[in-house]
C-alpha atoms as a PDB file:
ATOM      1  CA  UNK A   1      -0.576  33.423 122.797  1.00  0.00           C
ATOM      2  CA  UNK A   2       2.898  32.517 121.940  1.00  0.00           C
ATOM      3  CA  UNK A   3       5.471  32.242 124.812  1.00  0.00           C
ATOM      4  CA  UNK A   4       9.325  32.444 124.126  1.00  0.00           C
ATOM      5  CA  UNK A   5      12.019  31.991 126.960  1.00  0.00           C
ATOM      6  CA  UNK A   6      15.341  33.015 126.812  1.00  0.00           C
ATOM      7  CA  UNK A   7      17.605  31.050 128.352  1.00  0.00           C
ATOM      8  CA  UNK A   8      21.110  30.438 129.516  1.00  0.00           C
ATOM      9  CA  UNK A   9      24.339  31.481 131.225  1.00  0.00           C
ATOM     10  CA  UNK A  10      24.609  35.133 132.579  1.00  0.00           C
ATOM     11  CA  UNK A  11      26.427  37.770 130.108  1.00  0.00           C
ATOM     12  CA  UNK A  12      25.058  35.780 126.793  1.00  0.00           C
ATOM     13  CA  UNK A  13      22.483  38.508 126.120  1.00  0.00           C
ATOM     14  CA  UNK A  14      19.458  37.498 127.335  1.00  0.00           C
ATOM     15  CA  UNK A  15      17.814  40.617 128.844  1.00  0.00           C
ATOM     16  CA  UNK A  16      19.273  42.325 125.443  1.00  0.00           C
ATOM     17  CA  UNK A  17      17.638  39.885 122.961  1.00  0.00           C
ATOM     18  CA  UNK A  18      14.498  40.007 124.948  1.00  0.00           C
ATOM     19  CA  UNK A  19      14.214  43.776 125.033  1.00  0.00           C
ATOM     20  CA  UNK A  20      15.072  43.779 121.151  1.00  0.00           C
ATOM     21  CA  UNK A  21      12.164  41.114 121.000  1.00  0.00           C
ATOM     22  CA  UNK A  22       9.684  42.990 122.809  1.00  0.00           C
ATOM     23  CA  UNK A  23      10.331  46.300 120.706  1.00  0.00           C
ATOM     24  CA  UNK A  24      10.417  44.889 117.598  1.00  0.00           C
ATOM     25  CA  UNK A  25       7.119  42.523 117.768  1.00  0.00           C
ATOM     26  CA  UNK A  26       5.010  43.738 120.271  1.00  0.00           C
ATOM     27  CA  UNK A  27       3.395  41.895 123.082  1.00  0.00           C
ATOM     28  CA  UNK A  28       4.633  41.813 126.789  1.00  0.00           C
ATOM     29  CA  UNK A  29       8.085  41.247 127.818  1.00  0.00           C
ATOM     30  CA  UNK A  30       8.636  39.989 131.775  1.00  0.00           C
ATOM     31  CA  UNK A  31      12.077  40.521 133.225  1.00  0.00           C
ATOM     32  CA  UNK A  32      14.294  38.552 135.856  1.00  0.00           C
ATOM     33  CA  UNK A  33      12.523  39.061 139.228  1.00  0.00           C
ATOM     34  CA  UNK A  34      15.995  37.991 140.897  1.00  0.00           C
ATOM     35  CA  UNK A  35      17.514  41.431 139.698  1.00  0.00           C
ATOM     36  CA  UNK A  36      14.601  43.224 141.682  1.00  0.00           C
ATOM     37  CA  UNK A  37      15.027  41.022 144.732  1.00  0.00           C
ATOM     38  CA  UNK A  38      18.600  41.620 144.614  1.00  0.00           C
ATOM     39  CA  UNK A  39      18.262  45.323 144.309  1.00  0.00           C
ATOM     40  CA  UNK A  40      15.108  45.402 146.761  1.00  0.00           C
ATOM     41  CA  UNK A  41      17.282  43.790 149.668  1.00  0.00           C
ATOM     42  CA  UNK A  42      20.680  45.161 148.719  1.00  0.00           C
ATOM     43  CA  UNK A  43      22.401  41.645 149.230  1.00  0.00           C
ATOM     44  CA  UNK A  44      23.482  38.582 148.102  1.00  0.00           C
ATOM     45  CA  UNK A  45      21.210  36.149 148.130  1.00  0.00           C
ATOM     46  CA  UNK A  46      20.982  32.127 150.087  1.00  0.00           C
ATOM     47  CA  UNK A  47      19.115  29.199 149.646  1.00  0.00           C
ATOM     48  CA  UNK A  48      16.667  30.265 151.662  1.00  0.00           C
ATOM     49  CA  UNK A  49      15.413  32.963 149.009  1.00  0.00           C
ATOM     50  CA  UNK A  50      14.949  30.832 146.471  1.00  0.00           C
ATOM     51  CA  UNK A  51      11.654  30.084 146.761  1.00  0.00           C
ATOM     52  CA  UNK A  52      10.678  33.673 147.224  1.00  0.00           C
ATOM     53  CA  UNK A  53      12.793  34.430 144.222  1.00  0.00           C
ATOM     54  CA  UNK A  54      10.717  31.566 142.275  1.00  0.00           C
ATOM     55  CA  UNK A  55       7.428  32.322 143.515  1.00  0.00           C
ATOM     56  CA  UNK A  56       8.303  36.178 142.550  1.00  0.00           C
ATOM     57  CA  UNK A  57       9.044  35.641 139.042  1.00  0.00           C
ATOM     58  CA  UNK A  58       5.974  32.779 138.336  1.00  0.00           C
ATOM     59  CA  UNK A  59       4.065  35.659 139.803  1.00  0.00           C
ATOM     60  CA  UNK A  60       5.786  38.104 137.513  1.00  0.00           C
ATOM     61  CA  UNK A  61       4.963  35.591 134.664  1.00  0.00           C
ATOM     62  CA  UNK A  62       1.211  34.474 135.355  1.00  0.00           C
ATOM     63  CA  UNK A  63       0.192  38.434 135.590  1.00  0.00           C
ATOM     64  CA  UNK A  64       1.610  38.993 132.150  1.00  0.00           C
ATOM     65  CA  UNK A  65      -0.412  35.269 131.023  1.00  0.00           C
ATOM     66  CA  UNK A  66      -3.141  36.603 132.181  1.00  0.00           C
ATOM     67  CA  UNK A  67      -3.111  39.548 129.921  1.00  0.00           C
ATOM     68  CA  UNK A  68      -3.219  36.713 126.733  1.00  0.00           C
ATOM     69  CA  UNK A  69      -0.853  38.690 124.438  1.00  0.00           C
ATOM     70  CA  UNK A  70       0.078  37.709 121.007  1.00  0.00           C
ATOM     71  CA  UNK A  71       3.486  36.978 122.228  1.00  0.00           C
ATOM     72  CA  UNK A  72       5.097  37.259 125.483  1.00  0.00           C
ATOM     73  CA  UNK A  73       8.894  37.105 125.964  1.00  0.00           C
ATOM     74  CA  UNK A  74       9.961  35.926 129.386  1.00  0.00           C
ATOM     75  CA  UNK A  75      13.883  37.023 129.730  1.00  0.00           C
ATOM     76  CA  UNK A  76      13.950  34.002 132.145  1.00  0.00           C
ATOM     77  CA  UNK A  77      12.124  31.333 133.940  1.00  0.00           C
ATOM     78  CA  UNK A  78      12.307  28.963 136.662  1.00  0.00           C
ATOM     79  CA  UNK A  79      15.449  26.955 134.834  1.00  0.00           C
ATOM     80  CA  UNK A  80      17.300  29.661 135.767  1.00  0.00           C
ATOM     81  CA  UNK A  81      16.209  29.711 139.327  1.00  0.00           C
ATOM     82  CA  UNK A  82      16.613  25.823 139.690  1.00  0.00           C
ATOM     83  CA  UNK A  83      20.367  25.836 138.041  1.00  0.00           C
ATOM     84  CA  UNK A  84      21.533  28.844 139.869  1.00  0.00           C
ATOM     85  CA  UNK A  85      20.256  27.675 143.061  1.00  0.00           C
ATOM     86  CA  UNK A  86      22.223  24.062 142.266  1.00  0.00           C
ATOM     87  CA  UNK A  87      25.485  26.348 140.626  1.00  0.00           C
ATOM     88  CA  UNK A  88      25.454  28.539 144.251  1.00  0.00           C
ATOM     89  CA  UNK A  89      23.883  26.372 147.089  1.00  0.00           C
ATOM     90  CA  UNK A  90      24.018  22.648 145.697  1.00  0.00           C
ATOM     91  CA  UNK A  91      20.642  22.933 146.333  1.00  0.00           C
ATOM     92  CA  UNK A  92      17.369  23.476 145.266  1.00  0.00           C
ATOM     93  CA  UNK A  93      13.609  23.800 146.005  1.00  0.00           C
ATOM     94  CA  UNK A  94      12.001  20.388 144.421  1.00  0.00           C
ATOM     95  CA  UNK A  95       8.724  21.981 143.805  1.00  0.00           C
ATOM     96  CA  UNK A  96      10.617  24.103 140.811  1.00  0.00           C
ATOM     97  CA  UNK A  97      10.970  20.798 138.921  1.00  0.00           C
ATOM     98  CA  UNK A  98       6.922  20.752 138.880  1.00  0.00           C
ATOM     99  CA  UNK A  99       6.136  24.420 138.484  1.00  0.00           C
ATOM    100  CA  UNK A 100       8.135  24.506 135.218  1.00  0.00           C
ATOM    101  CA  UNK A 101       7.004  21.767 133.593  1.00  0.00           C
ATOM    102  CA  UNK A 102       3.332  22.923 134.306  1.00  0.00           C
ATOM    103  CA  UNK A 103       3.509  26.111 131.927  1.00  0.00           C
ATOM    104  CA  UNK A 104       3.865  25.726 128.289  1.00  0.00           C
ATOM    105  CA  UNK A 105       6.687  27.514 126.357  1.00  0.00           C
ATOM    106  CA  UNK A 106       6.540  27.726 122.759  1.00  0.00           C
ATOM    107  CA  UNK A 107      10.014  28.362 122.021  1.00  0.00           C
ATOM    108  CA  UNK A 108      13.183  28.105 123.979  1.00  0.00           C
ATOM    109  CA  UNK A 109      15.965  30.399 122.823  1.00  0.00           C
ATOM    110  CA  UNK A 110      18.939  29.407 124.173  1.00  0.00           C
ATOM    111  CA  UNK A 111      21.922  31.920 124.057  1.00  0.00           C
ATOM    112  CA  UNK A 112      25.475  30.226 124.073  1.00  0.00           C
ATOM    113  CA  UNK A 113      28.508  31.501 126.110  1.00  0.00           C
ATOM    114  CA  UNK A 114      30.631  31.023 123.390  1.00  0.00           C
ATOM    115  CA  UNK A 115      31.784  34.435 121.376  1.00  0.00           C
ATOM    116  CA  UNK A 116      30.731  36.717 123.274  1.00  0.00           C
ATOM    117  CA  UNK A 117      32.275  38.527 126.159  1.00  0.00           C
ATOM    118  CA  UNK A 118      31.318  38.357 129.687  1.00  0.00           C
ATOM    119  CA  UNK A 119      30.724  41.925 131.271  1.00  0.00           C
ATOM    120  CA  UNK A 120      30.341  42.587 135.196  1.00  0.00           C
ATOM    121  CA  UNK A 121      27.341  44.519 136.163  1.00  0.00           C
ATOM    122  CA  UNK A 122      27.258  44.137 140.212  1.00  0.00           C
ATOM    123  CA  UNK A 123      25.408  40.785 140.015  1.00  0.00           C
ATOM    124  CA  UNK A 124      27.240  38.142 137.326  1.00  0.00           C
ATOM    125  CA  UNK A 125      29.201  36.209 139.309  1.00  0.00           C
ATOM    126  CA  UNK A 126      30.298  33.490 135.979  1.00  0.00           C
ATOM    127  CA  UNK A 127      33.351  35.383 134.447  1.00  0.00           C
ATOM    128  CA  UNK A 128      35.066  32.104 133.617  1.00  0.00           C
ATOM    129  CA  UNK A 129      33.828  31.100 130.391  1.00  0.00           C
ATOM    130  CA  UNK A 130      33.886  27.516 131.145  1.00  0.00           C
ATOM    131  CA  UNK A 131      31.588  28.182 134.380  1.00  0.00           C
ATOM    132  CA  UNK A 132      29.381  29.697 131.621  1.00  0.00           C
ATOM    133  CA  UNK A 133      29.831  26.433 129.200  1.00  0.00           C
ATOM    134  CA  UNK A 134      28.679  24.182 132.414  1.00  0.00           C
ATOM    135  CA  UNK A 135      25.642  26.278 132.833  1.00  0.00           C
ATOM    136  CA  UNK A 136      24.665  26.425 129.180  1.00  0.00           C
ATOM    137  CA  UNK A 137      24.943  22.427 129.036  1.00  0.00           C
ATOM    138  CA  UNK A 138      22.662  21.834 132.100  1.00  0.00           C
ATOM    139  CA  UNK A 139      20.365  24.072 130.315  1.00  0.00           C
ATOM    140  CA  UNK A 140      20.706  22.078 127.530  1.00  0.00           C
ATOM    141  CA  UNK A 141      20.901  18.752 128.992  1.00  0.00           C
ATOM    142  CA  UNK A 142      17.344  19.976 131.046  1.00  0.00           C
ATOM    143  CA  UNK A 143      15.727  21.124 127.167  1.00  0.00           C
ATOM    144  CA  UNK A 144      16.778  18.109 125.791  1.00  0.00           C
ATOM    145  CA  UNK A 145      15.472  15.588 128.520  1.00  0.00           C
ATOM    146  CA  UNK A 146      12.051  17.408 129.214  1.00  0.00           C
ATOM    147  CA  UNK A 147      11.588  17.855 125.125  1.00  0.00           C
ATOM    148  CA  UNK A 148      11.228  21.417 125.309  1.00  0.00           C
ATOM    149  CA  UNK A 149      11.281  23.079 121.837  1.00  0.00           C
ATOM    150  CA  UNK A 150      14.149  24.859 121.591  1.00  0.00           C
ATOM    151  CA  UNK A 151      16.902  27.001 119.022  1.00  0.00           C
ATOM    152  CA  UNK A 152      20.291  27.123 120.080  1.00  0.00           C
ATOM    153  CA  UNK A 153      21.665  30.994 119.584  1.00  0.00           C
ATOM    154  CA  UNK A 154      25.044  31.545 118.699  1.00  0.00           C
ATOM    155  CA  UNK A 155      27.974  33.901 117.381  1.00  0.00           C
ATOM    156  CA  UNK A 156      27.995  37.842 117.534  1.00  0.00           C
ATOM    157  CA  UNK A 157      25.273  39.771 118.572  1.00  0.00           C
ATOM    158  CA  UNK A 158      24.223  40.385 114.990  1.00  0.00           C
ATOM    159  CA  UNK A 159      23.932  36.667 114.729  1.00  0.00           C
ATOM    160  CA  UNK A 160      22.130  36.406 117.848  1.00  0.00           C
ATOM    161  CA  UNK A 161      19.726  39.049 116.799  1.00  0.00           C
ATOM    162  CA  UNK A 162      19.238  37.443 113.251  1.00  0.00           C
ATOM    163  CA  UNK A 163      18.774  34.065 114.170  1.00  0.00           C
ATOM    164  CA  UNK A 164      16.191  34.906 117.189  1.00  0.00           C
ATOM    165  CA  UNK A 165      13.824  37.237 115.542  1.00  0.00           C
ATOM    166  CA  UNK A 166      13.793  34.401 112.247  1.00  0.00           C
ATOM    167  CA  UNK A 167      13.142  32.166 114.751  1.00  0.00           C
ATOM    168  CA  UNK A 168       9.931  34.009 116.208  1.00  0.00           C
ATOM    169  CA  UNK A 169       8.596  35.116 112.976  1.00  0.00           C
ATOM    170  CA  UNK A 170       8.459  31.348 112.591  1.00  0.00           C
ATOM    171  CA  UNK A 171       6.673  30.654 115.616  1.00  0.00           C
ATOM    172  CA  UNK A 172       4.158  33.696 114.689  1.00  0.00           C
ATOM    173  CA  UNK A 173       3.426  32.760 111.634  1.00  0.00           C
ATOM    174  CA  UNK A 174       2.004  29.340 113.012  1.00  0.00           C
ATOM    175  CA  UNK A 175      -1.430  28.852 113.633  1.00  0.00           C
ATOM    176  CA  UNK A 176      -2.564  29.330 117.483  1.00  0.00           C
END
């Protein structure tokens, strides 16, 4: 089983790339359990739902590990949790730090702000592109210190598209 992660600031086309993933090589594809919690509870959320949030989407991720596809395509992990939860509450749950590095990703695709537009859809809340820029280099900054493999994604969404699904045939085409 192969396991790419996209990662990154909001509106830098994560859930898209993911969903073109999925369709176009198979597997399973798990999506951000924070956009069900959100929508489950119909408000904003605190500190103390992060580790709900967390534990929902390591659920979320271990079912679909469980099912040992060729490929899985996680729109997000617990980065995202851990960042956000610093970005919003200058805070977060230490046992994140732990639960990530225990899973093995294969490939990190990290989606830059840069040259694409932000677009509101009743949760972003990063319309300021350097806000964005901060959150891509903690990302970043986390890859680089933990040695996570990773491909920095850039330029339209063509480009984004291009670059990601070369980048997974690569990763498919090595040996399990």
């Amino acid at each position: 089983m192969k396991v790419v992660v996209l990662a990154g600031p909001e509106s830098s086309g994560k859930s898209w790339l993911a969903a073109e993933l999925h369709a176009h090589f198979g597997g399973l594809m798990v999506g951000e359990y924070v956009r069900y919690f959100i929508d489950h509870h119909q408000r904003d959320t605190c500190l103390a739902d992060i580790p709900a949030i967390a534990r929902g989407q390591l659920e979320w991720e271990d079912a679909a590990r469980a099912e040992r596809p060729g490929l899985l395509v996680l729109d997000t992990h617990l980065l995202a949790n851990k960042l956000w939860s610093q970005t919003l509450f200058g805070d977060y749950p230490g046992w994140l730090d732990s639960e990530l590095l225990a899973r093995h990703y294969d490939l990190h695709l990290l989606l830059s702000p840069e040259d694409v537009q932000w677009s509101a859809d009743g949760q972003r809340c990063q319309p300021e592109l350097e806000d964005r820029r901060a959150f891509f280099q903690a990302s970043l900054d986390w890859m680089q210190q933990h040695r996570q493999p990773m491909l920095v994604i850039r330029g339209s969404w063509q480009d984004r598209r291009t670059a990601a699904f070369a980048a997974v045939e690569r990763l498919l085409a090595q040996p399990v």
